[in-house]
N, C-alpha and C. Protein backbone atom coordinates (compact mmCIF):
# COMPACT_ATOMS: atom_id res chain seq x y z
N UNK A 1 -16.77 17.02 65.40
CA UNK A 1 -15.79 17.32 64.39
C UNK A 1 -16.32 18.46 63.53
N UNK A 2 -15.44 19.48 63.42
CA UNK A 2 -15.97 20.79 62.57
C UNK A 2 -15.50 20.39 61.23
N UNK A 3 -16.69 20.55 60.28
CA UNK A 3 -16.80 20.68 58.55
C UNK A 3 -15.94 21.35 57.66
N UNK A 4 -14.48 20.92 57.02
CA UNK A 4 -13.94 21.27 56.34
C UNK A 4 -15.00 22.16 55.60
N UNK A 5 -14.83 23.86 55.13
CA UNK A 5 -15.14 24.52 53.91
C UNK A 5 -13.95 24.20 53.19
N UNK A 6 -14.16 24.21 51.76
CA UNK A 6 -13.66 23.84 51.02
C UNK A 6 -13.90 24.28 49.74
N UNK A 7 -13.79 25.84 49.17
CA UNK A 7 -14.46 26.55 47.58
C UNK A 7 -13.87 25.97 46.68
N UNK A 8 -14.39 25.87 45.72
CA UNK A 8 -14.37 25.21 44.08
C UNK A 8 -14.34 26.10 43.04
N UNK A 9 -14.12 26.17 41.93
CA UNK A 9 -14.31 26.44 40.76
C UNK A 9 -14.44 25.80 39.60
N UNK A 10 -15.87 25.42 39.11
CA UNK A 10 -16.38 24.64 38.09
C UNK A 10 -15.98 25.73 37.06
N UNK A 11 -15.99 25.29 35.40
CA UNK A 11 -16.19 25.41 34.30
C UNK A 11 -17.30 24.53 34.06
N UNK A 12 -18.25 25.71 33.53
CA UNK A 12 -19.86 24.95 33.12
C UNK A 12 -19.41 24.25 32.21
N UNK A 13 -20.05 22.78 31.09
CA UNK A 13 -19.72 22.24 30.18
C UNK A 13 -18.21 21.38 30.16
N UNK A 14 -17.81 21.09 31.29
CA UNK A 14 -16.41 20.41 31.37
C UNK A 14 -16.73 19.36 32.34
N UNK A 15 -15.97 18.46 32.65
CA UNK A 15 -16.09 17.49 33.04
C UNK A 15 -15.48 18.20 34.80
N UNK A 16 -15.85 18.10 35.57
CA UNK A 16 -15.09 17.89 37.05
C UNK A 16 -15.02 16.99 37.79
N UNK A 17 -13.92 17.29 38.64
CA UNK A 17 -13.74 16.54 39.77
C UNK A 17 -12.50 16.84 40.96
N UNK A 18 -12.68 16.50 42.15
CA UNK A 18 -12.23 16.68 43.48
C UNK A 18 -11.94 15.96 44.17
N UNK A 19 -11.06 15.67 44.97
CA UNK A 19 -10.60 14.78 45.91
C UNK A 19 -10.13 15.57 46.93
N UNK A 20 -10.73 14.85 48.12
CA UNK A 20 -10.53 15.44 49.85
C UNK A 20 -9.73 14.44 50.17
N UNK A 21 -8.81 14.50 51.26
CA UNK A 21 -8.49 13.56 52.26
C UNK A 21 -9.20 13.93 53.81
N UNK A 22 -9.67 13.05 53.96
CA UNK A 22 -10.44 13.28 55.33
C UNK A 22 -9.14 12.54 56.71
N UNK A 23 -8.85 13.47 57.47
CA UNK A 23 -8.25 13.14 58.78
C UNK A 23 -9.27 13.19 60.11
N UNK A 24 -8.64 12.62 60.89
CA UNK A 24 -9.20 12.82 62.56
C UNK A 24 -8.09 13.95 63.25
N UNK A 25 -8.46 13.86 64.26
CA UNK A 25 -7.73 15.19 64.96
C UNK A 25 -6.43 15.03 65.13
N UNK A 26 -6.17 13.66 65.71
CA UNK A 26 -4.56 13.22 65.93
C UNK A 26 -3.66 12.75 64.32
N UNK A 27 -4.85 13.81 63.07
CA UNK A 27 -3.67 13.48 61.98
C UNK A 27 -3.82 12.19 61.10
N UNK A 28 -4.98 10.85 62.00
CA UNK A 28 -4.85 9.63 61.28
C UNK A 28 -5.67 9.89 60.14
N UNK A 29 -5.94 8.58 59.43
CA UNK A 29 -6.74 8.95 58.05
C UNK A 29 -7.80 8.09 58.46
N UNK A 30 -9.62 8.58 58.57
CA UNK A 30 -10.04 7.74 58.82
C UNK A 30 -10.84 7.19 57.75
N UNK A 31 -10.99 5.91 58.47
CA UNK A 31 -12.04 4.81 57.49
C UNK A 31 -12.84 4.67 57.38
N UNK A 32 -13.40 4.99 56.22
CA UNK A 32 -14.16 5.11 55.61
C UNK A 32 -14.94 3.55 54.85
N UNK A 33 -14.26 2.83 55.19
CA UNK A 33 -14.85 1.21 54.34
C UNK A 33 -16.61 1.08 55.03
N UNK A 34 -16.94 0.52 54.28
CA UNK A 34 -18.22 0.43 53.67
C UNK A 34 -19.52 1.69 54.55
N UNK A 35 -18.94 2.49 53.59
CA UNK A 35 -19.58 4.09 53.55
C UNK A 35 -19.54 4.26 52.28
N UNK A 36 -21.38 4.78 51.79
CA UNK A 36 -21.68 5.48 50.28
C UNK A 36 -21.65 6.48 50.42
N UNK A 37 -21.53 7.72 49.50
CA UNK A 37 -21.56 9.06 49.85
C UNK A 37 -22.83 9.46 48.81
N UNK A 38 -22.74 10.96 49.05
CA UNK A 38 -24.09 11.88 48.48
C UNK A 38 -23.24 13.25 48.23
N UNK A 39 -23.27 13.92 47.33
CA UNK A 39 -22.73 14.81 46.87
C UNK A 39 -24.11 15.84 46.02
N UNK A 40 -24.57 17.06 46.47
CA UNK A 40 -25.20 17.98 45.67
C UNK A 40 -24.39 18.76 46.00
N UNK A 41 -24.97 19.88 44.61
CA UNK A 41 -24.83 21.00 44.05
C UNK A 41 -25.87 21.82 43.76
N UNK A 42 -26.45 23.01 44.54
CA UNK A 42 -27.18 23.91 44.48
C UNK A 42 -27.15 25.09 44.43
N UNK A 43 -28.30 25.86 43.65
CA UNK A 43 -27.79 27.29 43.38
C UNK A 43 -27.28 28.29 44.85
N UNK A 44 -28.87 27.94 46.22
CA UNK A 44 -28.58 28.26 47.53
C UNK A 44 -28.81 27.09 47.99
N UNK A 45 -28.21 26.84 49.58
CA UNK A 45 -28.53 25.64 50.19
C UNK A 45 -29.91 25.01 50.22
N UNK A 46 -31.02 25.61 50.52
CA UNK A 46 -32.43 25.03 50.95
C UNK A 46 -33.02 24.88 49.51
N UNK A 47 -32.39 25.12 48.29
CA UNK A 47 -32.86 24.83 46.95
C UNK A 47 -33.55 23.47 46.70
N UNK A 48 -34.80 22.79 46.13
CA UNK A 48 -35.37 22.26 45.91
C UNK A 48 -34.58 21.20 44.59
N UNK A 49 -33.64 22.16 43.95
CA UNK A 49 -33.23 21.89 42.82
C UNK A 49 -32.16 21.38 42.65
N UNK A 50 -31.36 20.29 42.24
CA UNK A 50 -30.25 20.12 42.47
C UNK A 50 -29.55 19.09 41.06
N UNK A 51 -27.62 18.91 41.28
CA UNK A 51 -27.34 18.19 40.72
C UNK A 51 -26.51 17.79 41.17
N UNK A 52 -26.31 16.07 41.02
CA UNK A 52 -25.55 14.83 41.97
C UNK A 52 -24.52 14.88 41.76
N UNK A 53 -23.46 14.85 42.31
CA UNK A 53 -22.50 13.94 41.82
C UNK A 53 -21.80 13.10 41.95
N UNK A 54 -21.46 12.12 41.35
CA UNK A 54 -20.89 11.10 41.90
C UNK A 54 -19.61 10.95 43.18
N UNK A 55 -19.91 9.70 43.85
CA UNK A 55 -18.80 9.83 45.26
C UNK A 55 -18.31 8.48 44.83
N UNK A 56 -17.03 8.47 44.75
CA UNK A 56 -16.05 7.20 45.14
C UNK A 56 -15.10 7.61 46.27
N UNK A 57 -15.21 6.05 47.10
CA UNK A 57 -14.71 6.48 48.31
C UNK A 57 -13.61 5.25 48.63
N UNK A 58 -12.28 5.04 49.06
CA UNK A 58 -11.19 4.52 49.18
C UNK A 58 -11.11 4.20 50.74
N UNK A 59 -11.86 3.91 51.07
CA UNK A 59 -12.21 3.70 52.58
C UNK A 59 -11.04 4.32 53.44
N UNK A 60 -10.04 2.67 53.19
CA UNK A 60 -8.58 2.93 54.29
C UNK A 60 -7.92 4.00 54.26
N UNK A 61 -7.98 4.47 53.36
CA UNK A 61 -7.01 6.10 52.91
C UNK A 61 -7.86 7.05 53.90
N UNK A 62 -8.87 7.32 53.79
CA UNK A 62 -10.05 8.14 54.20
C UNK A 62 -10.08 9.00 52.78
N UNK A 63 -10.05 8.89 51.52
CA UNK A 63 -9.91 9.52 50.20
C UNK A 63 -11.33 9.76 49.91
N UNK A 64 -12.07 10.92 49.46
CA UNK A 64 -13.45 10.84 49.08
C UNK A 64 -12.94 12.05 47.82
N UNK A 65 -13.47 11.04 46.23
CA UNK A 65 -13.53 12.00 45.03
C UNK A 65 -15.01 12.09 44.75
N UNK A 66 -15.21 13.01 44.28
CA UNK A 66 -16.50 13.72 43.78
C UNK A 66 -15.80 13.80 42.39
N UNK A 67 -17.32 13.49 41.46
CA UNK A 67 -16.89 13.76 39.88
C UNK A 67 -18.57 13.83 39.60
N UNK A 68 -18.51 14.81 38.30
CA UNK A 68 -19.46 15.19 37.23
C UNK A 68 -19.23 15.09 35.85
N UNK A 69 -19.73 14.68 35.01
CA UNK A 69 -19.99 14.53 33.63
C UNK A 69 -19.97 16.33 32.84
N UNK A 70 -19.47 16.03 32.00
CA UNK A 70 -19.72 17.83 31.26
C UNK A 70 -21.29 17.63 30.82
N UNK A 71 -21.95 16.90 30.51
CA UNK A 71 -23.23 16.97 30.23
C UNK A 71 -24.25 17.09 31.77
N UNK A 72 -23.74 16.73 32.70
CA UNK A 72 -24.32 17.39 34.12
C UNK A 72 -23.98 19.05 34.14
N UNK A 73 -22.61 19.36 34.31
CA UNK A 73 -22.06 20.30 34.88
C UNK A 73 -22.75 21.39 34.21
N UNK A 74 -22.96 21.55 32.44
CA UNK A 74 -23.42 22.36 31.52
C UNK A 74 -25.19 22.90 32.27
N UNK A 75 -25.80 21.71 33.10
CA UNK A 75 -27.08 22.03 33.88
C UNK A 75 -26.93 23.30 34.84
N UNK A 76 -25.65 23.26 35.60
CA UNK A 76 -25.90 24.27 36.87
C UNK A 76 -25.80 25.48 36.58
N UNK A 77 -26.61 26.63 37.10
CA UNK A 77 -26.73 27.45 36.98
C UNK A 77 -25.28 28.38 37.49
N UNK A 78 -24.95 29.43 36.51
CA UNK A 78 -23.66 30.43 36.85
C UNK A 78 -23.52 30.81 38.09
N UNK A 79 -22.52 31.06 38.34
CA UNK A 79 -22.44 32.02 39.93
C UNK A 79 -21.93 31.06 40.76
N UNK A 80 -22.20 31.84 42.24
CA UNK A 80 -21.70 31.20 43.44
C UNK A 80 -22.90 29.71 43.32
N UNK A 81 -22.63 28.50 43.60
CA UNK A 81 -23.37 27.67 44.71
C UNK A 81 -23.30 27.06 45.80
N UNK A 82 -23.65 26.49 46.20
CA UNK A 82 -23.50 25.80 47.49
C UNK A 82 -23.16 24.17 47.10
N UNK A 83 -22.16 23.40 48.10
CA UNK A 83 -22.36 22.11 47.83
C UNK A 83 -21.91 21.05 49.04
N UNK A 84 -22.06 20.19 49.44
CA UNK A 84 -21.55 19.25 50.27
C UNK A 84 -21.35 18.04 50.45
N UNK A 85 -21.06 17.10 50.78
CA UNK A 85 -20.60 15.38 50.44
C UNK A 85 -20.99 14.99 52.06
N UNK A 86 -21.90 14.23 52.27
CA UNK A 86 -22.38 13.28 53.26
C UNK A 86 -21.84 11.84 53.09
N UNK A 87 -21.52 11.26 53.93
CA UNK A 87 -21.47 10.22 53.69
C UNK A 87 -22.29 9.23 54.85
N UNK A 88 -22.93 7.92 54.68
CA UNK A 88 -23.26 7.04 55.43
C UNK A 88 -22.34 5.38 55.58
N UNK A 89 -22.71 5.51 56.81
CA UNK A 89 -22.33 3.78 56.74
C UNK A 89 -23.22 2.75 56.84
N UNK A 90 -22.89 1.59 55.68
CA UNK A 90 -23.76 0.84 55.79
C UNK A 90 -23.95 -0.36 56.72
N UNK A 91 -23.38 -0.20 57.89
CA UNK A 91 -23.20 -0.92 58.88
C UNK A 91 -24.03 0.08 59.85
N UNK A 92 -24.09 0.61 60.70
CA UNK A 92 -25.27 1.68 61.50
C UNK A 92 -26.18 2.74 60.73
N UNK A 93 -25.83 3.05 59.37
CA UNK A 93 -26.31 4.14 59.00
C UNK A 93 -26.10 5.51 59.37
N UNK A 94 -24.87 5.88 60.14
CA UNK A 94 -24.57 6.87 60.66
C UNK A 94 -23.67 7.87 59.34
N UNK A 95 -24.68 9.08 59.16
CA UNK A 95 -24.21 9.95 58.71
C UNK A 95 -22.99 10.94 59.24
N UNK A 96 -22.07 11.37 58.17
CA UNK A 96 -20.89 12.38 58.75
C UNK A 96 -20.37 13.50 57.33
N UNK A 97 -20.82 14.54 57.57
CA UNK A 97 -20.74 15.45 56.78
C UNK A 97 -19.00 15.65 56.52
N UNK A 98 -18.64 15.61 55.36
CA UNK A 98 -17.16 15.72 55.38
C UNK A 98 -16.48 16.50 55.13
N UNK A 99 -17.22 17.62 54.06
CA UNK A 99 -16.73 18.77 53.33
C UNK A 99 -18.66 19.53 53.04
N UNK A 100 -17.82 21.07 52.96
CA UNK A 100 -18.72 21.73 52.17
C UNK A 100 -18.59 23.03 51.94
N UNK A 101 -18.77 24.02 51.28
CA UNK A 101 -18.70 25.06 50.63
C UNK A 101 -19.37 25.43 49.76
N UNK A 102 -18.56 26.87 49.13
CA UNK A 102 -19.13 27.35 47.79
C UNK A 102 -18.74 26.39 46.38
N UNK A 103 -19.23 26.79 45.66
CA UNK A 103 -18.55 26.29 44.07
C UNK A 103 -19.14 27.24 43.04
N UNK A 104 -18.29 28.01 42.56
CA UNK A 104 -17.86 28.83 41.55
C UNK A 104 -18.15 28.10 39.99
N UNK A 105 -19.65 28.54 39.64
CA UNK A 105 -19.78 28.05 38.26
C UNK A 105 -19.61 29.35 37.46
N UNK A 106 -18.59 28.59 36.65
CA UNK A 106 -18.33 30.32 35.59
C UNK A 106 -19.23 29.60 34.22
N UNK A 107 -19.04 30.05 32.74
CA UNK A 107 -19.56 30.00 31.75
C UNK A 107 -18.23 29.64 30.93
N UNK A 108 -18.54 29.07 29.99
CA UNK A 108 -17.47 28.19 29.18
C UNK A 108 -17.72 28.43 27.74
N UNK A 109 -16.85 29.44 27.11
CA UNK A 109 -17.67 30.97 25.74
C UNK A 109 -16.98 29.89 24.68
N UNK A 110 -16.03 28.45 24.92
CA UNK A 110 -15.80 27.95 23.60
C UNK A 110 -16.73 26.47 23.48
N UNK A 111 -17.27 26.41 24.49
CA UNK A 111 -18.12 24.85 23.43
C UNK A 111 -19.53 25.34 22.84
């Protein structure tokens, strides 16, 4: 299965968040039930440095939201970054990359 890209645009100092719907090829929505996810945010991919963000995941839908705190978001550095959402299951442990792309951190001149 090829990796939705998917670009963003953060406002540093604001709260975010995103929601994917994940399909299979024939269109269904797949399930996702008891799968945790992993969500970074880095300046380049192989960066040492990073910030999390949270994954809630709606299994039956195949729905995966990503969210950050404005007191996270205010951490990442301006510019282009990189980011992506893994998810595992806790039944085999089998990882499946679901999304990933750029994300557009701009600067936020009123807080």
């Amino acid at each position: 299965m090829a990796v939705p890209v998917v670009n963003l645009t953060l406002e540093k100092g604001t709260n975010f968040e995103a929601t994917f719907n994940v399909f299979e090829a024939d269109s269904s929505v797949v399930n996702f039930s008891n799968f945790s996810g992993v969500c970074k945010i880095r300046k380049y991919p192989t960066s040492p440095n990073f910030q999390s963000c949270s994954v809630a995941i709606t299994g039956a839908t195949g729905t995966v939201k990503v969210s950050m705190a404005k007191t996270t978001t205010s951490l990442l550095q301006s510019g282009r970054n990189y980011y992506d959402v893994v998810l595992t299951s806790a039944i085999d442990q089998t990882s499946f990359k679901v999304v990933e792309g750029n994300i557009l951190v701009s600067e936020t001149s009123s807080l």
